[in-house]
PDB file of N, CA and C in Angstrom:
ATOM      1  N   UNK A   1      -4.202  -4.247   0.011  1.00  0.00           N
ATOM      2  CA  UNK A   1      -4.704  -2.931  -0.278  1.00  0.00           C
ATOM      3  C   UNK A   1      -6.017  -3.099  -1.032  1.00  0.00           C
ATOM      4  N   UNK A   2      -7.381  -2.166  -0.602  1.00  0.00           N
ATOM      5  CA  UNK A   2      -8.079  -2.397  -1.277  1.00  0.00           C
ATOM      6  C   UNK A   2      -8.187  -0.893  -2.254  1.00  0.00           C
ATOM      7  N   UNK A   3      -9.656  -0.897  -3.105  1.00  0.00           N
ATOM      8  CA  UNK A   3      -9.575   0.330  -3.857  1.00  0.00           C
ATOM      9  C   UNK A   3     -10.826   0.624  -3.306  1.00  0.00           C
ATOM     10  N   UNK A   4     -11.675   1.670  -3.197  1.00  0.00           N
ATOM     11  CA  UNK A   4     -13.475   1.521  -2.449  1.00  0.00           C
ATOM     12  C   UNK A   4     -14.039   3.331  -3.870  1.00  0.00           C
ATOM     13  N   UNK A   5     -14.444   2.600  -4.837  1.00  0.00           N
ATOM     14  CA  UNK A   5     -14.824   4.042  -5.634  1.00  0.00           C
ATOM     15  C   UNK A   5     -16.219   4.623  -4.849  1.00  0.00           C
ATOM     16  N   UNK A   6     -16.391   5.841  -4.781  1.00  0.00           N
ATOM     17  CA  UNK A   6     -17.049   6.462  -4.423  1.00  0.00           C
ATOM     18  C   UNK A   6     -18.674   5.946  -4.629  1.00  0.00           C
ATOM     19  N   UNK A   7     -19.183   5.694  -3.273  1.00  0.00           N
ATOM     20  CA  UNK A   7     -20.688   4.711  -3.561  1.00  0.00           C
ATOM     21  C   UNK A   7     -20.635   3.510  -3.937  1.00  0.00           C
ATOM     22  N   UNK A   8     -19.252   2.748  -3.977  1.00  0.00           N
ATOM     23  CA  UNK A   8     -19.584   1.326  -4.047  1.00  0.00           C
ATOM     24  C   UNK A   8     -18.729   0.287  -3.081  1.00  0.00           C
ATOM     25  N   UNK A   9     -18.895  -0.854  -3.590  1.00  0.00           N
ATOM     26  CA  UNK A   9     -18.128  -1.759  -2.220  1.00  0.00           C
ATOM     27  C   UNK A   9     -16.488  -1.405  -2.868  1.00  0.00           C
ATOM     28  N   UNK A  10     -15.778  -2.157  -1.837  1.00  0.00           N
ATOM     29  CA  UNK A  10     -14.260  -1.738  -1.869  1.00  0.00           C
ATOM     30  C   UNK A  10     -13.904  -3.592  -2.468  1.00  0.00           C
ATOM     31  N   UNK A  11     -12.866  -3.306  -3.455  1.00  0.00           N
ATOM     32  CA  UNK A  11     -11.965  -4.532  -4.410  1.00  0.00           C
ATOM     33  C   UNK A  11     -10.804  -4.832  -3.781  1.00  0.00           C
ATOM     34  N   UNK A  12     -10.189  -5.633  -3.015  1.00  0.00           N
ATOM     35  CA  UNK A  12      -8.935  -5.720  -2.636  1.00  0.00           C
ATOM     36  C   UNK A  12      -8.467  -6.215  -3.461  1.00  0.00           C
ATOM     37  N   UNK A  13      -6.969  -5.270  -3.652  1.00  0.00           N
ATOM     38  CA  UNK A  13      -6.494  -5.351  -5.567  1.00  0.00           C
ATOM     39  C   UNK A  13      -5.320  -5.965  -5.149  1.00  0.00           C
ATOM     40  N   UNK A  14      -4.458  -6.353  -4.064  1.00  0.00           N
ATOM     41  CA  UNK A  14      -3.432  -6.750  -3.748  1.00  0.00           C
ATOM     42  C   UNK A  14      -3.045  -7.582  -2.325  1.00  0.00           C
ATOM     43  N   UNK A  15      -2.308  -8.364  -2.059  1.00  0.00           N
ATOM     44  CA  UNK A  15      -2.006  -9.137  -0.524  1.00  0.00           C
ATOM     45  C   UNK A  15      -0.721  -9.108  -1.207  1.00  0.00           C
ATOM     46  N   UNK A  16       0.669  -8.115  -0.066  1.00  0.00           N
ATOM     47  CA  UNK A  16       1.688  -8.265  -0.023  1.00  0.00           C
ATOM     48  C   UNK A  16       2.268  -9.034   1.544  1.00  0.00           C
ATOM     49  N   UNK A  17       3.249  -8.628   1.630  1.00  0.00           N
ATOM     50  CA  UNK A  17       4.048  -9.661   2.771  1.00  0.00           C
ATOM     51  C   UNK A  17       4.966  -8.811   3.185  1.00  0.00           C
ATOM     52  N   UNK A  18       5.430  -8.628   4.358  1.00  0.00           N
ATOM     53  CA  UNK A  18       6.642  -7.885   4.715  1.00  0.00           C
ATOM     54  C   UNK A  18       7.698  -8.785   4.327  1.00  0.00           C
ATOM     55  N   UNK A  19       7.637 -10.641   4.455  1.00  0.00           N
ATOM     56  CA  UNK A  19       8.782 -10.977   4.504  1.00  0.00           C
ATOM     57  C   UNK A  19       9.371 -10.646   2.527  1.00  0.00           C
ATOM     58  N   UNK A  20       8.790 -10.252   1.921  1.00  0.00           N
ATOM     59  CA  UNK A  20       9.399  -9.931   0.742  1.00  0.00           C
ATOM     60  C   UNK A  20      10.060  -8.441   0.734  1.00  0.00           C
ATOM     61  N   UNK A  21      10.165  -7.850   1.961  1.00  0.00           N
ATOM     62  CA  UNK A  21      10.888  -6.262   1.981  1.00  0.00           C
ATOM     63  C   UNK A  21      12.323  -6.516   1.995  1.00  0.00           C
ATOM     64  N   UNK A  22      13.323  -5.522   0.518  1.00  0.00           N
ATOM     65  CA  UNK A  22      14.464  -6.058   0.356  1.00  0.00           C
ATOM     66  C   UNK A  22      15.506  -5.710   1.456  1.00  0.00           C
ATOM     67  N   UNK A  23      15.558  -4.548   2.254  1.00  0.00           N
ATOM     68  CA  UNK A  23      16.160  -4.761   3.381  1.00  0.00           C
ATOM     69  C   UNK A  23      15.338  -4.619   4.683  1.00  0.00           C
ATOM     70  N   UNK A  24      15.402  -5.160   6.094  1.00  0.00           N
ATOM     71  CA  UNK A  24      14.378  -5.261   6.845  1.00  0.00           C
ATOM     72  C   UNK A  24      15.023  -3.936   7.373  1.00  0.00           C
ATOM     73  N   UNK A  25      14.024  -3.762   8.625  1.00  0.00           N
ATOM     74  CA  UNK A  25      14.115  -2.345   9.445  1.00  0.00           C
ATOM     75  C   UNK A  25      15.370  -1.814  10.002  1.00  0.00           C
ATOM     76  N   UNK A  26      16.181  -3.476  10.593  1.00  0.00           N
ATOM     77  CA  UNK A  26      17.521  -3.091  10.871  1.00  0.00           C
ATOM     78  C   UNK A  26      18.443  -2.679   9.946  1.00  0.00           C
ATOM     79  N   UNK A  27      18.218  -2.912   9.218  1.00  0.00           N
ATOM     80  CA  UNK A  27      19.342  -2.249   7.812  1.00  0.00           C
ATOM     81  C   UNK A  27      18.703  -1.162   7.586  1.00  0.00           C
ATOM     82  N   UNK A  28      17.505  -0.750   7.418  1.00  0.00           N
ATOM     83  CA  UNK A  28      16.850   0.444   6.749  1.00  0.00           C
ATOM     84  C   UNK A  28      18.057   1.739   8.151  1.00  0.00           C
ATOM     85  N   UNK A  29      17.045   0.984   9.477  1.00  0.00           N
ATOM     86  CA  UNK A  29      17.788   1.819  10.430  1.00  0.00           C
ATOM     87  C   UNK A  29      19.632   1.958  10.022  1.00  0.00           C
ATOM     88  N   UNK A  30      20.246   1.218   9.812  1.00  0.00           N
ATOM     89  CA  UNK A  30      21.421   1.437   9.959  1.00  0.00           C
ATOM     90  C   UNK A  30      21.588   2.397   8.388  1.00  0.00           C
ATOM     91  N   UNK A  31      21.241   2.133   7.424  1.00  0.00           N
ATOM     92  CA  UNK A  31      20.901   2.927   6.226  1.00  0.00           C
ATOM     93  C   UNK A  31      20.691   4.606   6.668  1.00  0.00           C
ATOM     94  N   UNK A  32      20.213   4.864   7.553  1.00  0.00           N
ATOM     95  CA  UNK A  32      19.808   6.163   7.765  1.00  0.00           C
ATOM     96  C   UNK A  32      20.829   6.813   8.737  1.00  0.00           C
ATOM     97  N   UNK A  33      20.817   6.153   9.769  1.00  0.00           N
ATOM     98  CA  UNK A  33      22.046   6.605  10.254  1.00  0.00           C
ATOM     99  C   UNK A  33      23.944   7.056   9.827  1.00  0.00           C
ATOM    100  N   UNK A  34      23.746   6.220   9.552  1.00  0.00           N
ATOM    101  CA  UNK A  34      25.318   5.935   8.725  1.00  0.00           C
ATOM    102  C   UNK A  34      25.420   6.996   7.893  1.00  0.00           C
ATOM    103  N   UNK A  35      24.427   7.320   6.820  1.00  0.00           N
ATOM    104  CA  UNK A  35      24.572   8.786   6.381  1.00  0.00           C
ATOM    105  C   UNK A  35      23.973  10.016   6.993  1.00  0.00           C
ATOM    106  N   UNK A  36      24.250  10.372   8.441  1.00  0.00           N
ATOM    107  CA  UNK A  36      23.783  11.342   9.502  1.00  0.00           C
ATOM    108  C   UNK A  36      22.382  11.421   9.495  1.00  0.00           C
ATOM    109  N   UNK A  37      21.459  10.794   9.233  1.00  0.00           N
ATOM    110  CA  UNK A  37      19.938  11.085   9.411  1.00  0.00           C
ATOM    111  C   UNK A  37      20.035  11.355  11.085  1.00  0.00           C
ATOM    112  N   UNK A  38      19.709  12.142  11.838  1.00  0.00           N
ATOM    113  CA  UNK A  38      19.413  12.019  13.244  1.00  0.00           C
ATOM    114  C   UNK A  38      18.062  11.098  13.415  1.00  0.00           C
ATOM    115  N   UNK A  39      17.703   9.838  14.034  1.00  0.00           N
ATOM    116  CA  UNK A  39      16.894   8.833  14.215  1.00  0.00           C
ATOM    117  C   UNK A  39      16.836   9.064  15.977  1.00  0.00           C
ATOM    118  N   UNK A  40      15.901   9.379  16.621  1.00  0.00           N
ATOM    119  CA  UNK A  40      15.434   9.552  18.115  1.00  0.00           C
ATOM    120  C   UNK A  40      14.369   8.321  18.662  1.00  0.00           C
ATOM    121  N   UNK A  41      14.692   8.589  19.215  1.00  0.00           N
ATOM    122  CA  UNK A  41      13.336   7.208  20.002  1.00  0.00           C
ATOM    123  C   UNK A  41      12.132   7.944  20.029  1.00  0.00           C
ATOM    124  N   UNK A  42      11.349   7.292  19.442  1.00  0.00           N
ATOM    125  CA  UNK A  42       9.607   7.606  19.199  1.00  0.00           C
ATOM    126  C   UNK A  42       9.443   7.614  17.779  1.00  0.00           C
ATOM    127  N   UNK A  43      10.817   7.517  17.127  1.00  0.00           N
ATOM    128  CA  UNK A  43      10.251   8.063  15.466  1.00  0.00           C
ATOM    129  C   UNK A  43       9.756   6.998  14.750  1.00  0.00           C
ATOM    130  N   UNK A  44       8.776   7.533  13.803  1.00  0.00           N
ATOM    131  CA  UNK A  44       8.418   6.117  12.879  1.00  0.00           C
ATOM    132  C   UNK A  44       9.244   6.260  11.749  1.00  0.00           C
ATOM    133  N   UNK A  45       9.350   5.137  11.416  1.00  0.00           N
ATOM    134  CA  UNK A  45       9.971   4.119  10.172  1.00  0.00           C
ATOM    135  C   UNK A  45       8.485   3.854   9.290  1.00  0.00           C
ATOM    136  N   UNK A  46       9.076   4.181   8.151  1.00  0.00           N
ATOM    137  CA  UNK A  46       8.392   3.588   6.872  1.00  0.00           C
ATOM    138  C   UNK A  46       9.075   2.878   6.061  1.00  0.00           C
ATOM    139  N   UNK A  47       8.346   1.741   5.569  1.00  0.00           N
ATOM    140  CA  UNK A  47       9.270   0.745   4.880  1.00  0.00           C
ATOM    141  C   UNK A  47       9.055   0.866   3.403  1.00  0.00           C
ATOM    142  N   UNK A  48       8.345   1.448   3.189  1.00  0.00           N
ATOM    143  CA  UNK A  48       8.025   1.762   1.347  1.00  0.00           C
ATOM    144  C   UNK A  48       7.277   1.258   0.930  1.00  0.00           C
ATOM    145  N   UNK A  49       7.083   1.009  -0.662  1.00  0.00           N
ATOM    146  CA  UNK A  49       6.570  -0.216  -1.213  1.00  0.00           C
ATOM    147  C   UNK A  49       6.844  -1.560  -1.044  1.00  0.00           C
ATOM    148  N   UNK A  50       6.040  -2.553  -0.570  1.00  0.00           N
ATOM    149  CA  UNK A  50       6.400  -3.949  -0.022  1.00  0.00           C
ATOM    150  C   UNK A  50       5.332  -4.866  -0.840  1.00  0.00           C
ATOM    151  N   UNK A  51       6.784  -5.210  -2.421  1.00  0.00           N
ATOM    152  CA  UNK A  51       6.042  -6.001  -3.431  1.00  0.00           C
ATOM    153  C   UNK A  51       6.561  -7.130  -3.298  1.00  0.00           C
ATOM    154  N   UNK A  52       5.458  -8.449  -3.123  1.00  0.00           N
ATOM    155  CA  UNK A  52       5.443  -9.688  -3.761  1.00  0.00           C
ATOM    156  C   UNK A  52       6.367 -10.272  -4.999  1.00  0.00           C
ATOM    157  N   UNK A  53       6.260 -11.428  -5.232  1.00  0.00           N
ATOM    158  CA  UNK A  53       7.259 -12.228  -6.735  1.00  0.00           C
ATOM    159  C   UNK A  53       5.993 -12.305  -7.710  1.00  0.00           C
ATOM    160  N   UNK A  54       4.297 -12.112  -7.184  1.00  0.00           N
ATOM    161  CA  UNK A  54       3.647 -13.000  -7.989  1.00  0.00           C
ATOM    162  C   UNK A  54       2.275 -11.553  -8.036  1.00  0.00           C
ATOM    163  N   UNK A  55       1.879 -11.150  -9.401  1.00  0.00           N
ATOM    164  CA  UNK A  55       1.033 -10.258  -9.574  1.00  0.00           C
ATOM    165  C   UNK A  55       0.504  -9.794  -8.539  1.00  0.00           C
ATOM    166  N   UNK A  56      -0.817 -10.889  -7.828  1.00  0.00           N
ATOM    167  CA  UNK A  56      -1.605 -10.676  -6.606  1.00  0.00           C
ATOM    168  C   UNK A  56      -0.906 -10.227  -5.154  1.00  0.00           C
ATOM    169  N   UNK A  57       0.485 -10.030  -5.641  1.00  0.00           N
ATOM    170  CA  UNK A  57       1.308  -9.237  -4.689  1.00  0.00           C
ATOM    171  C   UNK A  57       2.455  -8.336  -4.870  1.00  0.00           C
ATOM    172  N   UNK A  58       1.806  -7.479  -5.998  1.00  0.00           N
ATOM    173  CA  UNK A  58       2.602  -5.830  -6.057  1.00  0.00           C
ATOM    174  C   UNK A  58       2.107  -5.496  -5.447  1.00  0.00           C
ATOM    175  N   UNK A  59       2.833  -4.414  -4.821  1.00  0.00           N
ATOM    176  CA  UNK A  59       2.669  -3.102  -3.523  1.00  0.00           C
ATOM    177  C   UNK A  59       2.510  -2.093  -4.536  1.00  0.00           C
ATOM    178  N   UNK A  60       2.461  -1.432  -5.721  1.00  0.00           N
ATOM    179  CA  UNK A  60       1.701  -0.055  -6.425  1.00  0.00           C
ATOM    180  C   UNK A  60       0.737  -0.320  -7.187  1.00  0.00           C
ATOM    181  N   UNK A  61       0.108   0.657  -7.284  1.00  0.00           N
ATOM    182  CA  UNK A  61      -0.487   0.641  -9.374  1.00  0.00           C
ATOM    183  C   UNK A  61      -0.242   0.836 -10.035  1.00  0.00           C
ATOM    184  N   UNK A  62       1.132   0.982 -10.030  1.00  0.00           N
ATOM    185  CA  UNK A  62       1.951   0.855 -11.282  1.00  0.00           C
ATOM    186  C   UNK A  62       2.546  -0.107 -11.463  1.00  0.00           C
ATOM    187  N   UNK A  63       2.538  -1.151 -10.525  1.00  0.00           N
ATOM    188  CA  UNK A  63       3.267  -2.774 -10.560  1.00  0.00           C
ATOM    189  C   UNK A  63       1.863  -3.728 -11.555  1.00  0.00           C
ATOM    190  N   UNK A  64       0.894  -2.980 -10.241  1.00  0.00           N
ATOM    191  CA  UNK A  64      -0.382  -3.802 -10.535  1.00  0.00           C
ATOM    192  C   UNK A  64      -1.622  -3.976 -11.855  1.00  0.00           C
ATOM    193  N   UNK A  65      -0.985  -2.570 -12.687  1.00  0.00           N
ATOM    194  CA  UNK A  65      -1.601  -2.591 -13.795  1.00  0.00           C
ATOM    195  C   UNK A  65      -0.665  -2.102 -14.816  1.00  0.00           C
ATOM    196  N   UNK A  66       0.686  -2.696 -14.084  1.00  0.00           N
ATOM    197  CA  UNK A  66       1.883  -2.989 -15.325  1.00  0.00           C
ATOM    198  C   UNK A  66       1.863  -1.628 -16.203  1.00  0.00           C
ATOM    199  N   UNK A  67       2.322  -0.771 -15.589  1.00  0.00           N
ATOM    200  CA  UNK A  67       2.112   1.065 -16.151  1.00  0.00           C
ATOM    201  C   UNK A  67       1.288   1.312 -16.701  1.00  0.00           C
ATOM    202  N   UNK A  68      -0.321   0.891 -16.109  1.00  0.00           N
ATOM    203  CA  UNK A  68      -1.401   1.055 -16.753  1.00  0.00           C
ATOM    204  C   UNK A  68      -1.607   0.690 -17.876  1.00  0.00           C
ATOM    205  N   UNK A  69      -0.888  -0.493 -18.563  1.00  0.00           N
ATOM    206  CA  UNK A  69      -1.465  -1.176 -19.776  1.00  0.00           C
ATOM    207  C   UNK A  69      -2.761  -2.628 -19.741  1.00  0.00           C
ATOM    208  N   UNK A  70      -2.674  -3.085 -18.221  1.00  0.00           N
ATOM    209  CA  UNK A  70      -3.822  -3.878 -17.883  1.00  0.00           C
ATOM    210  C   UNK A  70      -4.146  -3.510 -16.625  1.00  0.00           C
ATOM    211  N   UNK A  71      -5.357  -3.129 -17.044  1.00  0.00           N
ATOM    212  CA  UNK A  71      -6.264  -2.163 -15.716  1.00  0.00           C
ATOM    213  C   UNK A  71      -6.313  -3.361 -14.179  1.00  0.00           C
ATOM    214  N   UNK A  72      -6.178  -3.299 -13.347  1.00  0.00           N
ATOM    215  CA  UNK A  72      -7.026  -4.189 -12.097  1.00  0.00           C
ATOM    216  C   UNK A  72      -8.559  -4.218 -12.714  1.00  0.00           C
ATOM    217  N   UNK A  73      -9.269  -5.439 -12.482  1.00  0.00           N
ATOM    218  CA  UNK A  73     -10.547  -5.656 -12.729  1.00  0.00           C
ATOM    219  C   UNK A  73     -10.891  -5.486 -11.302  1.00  0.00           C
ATOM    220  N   UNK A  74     -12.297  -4.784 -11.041  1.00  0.00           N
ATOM    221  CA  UNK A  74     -13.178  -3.969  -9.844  1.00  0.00           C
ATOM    222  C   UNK A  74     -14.203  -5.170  -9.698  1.00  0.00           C
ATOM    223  N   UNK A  75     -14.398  -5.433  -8.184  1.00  0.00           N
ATOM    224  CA  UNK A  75     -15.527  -6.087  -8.032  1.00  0.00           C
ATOM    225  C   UNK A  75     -16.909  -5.815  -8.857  1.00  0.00           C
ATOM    226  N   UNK A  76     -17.384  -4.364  -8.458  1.00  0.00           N
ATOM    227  CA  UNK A  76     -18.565  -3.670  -9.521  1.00  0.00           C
ATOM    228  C   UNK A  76     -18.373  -3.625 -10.808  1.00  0.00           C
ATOM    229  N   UNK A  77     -17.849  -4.192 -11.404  1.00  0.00           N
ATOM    230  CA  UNK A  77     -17.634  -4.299 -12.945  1.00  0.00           C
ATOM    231  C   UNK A  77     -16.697  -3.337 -14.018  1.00  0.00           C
ATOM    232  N   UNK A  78     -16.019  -2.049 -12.753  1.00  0.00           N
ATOM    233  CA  UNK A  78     -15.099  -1.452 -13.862  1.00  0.00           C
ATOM    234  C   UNK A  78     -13.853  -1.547 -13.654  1.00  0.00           C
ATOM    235  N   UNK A  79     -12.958  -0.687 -13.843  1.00  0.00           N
ATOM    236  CA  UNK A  79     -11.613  -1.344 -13.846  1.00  0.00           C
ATOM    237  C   UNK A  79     -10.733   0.001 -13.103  1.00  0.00           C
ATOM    238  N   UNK A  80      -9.321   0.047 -13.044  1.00  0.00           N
ATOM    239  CA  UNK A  80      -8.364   0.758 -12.543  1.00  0.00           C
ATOM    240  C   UNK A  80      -7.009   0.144 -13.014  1.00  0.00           C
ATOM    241  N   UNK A  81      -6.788   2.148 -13.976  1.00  0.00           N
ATOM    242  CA  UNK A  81      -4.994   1.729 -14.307  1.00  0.00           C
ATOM    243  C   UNK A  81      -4.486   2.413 -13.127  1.00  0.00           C
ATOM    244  N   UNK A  82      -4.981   3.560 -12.792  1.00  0.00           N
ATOM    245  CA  UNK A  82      -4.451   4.375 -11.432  1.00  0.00           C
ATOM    246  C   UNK A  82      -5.404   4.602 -10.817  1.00  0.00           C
ATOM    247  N   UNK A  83      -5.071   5.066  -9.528  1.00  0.00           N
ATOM    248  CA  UNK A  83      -6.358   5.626  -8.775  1.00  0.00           C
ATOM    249  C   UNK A  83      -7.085   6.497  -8.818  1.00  0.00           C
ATOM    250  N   UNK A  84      -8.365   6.985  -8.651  1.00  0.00           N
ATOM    251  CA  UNK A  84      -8.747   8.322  -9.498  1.00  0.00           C
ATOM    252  C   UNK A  84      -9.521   8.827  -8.558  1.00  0.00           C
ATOM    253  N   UNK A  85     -10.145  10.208  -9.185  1.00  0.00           N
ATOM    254  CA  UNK A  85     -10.650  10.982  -7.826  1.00  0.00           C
ATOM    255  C   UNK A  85     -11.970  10.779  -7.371  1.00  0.00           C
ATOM    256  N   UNK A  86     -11.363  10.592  -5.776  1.00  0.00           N
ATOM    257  CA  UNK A  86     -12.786  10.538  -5.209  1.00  0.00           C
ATOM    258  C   UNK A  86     -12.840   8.586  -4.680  1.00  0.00           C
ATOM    259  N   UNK A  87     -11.988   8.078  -5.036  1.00  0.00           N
ATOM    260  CA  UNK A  87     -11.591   6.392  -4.755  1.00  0.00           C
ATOM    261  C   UNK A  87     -11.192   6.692  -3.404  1.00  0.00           C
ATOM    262  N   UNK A  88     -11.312   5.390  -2.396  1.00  0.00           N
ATOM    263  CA  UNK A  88     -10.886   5.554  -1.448  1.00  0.00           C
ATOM    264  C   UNK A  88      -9.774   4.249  -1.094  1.00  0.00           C
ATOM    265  N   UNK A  89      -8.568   4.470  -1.083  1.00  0.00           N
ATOM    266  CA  UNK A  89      -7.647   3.360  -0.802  1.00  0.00           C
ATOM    267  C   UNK A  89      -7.619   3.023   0.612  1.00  0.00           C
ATOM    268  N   UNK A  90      -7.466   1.618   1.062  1.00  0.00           N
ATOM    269  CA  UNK A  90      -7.691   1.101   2.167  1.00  0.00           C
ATOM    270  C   UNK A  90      -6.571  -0.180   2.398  1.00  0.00           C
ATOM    271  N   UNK A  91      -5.819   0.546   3.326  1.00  0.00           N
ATOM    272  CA  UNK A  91      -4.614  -0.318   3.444  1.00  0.00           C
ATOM    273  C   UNK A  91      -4.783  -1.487   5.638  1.00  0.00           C
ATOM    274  N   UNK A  92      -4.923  -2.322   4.910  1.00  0.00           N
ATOM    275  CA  UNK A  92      -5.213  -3.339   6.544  1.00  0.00           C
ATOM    276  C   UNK A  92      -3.598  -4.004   6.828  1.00  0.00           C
ATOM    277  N   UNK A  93      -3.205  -3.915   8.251  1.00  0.00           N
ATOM    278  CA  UNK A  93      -2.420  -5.074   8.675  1.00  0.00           C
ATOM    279  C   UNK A  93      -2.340  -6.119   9.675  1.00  0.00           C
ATOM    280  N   UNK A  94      -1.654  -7.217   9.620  1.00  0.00           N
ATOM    281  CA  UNK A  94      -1.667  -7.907  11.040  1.00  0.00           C
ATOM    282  C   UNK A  94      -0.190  -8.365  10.800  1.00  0.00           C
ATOM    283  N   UNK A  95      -0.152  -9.159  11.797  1.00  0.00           N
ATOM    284  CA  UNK A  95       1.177 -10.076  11.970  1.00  0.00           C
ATOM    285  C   UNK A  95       0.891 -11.362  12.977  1.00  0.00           C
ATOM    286  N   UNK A  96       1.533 -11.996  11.928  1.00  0.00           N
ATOM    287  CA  UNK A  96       0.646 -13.986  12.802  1.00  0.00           C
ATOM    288  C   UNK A  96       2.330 -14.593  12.801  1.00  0.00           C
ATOM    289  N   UNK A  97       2.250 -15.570  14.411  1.00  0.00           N
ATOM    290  CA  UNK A  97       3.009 -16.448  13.913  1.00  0.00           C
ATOM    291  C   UNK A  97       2.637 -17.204  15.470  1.00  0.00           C
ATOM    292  N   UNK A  98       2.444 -18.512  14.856  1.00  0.00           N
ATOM    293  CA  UNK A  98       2.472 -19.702  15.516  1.00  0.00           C
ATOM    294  C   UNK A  98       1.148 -19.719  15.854  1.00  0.00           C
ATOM    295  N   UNK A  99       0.250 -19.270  15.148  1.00  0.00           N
ATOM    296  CA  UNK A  99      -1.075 -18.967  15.280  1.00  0.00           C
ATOM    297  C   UNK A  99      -1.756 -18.189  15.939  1.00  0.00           C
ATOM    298  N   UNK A 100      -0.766 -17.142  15.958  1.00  0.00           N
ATOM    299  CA  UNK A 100      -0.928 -15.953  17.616  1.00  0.00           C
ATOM    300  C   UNK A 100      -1.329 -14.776  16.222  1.00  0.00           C
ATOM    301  N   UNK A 101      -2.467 -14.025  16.357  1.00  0.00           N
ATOM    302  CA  UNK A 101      -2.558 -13.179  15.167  1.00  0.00           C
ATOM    303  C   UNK A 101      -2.630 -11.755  15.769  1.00  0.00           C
ATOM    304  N   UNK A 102      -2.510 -10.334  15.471  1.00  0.00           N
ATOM    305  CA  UNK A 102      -2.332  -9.189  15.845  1.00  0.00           C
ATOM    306  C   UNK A 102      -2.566  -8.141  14.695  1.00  0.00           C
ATOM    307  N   UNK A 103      -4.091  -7.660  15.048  1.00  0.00           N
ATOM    308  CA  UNK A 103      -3.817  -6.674  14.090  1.00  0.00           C
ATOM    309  C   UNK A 103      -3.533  -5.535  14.437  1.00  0.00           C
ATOM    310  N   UNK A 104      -3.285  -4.679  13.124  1.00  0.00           N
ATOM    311  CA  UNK A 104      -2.763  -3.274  13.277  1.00  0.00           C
ATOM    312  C   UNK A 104      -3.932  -2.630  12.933  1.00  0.00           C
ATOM    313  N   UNK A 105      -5.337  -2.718  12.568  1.00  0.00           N
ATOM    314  CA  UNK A 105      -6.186  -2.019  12.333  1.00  0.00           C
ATOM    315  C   UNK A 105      -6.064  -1.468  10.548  1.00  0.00           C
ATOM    316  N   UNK A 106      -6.631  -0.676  10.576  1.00  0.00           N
ATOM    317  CA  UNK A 106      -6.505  -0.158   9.397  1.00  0.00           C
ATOM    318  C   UNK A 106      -6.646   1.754   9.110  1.00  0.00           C
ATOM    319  N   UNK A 107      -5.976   1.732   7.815  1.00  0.00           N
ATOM    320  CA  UNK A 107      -6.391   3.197   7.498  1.00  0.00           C
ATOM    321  C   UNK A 107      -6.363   3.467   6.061  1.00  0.00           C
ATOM    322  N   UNK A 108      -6.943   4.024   5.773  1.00  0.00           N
ATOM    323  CA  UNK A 108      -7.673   4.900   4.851  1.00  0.00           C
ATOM    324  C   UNK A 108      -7.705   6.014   4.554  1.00  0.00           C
ATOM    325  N   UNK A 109      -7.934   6.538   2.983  1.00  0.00           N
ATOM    326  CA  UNK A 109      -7.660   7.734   2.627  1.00  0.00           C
ATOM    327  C   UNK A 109      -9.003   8.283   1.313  1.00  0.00           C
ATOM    328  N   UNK A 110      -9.279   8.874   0.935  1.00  0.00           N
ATOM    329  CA  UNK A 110      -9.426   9.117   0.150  1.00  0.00           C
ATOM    330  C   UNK A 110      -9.292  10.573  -1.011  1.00  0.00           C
ATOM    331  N   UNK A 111      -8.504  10.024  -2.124  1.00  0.00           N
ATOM    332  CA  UNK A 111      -8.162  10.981  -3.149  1.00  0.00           C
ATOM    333  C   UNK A 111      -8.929  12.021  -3.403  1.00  0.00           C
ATOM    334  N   UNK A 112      -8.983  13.050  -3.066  1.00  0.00           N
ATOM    335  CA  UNK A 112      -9.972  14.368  -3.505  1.00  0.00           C
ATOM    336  C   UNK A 112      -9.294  14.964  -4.818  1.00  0.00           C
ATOM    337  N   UNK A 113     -10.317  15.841  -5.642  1.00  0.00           N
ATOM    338  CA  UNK A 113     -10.093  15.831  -6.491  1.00  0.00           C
ATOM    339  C   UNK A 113      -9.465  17.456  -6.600  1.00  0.00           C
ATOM    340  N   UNK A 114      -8.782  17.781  -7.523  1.00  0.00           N
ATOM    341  CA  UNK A 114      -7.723  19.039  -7.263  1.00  0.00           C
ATOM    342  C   UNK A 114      -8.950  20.103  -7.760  1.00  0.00           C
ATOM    343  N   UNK A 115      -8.399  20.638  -6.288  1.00  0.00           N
ATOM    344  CA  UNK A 115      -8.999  22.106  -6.094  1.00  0.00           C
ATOM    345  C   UNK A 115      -8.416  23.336  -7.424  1.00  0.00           C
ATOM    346  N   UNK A 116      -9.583  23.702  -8.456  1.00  0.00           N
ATOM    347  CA  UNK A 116      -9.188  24.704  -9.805  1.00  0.00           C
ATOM    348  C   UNK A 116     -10.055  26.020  -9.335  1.00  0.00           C
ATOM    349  N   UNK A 117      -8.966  26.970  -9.300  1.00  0.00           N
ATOM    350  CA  UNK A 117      -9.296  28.489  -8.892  1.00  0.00           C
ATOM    351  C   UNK A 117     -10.467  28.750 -10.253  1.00  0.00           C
ATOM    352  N   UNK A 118     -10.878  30.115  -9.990  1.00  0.00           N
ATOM    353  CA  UNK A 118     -11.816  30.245 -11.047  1.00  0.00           C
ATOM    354  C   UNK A 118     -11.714  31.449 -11.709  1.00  0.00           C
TER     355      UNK A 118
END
């Protein structure tokens, strides 16, 4: 995951792993079912937060700056306890094995800042 503040380059603040997700898809799936979720063919699955054993691989910012008591340090010189407005988070994937690599592309968002009536 990277962080990209508004007008500057983007910090990749984290590299997680799927193989650290505590139950994989087949359990998630059977998880949902089992207590009547109706699950159809076409639907997507989300797997959640998918955190690492070792800092440089928490899945939040709240893992990653330890409930905001040590900020992530920013390529451009400032920092992040949470994300703030107007940052743009940038999440990339692939999947490799046996040297066969595949990405998923990427996507992106960015936080706007809350709309105050007047």
């Amino acid at each position: 995951m990277a962080i990209q503040p508004k007008g500057k380059a983007e910090t990749v603040v984290t590299r997680s792993n799927f193989k650290h997700i505590y139950w994989n898809m087949n359990q998630q799936l059977a998880h949902h079912t089992i207590n009547g979720c109706p699950v159809n063919s076409g639907d997507m699955m989300g797997s959640g937060t998918i955190s690492g054993s070792t800092p440089d691989s928490y899945g939040s910012m709240l893992e990653l700056s330890w409930k905001g008591s040590k900020p992530v340090q920013l390529n451009d010189g400032g920092d992040r306890k949470f994300i703030e407005d107007n940052d743009t988070v940038i999440m990339r994937g692939y999947s490799e094995k046996n040297g066969v690599r595949i990405g998923f592309g990427e996507v992106s968002t960015k936080l706007l800042p809350v709309f105050k009536k007047k």
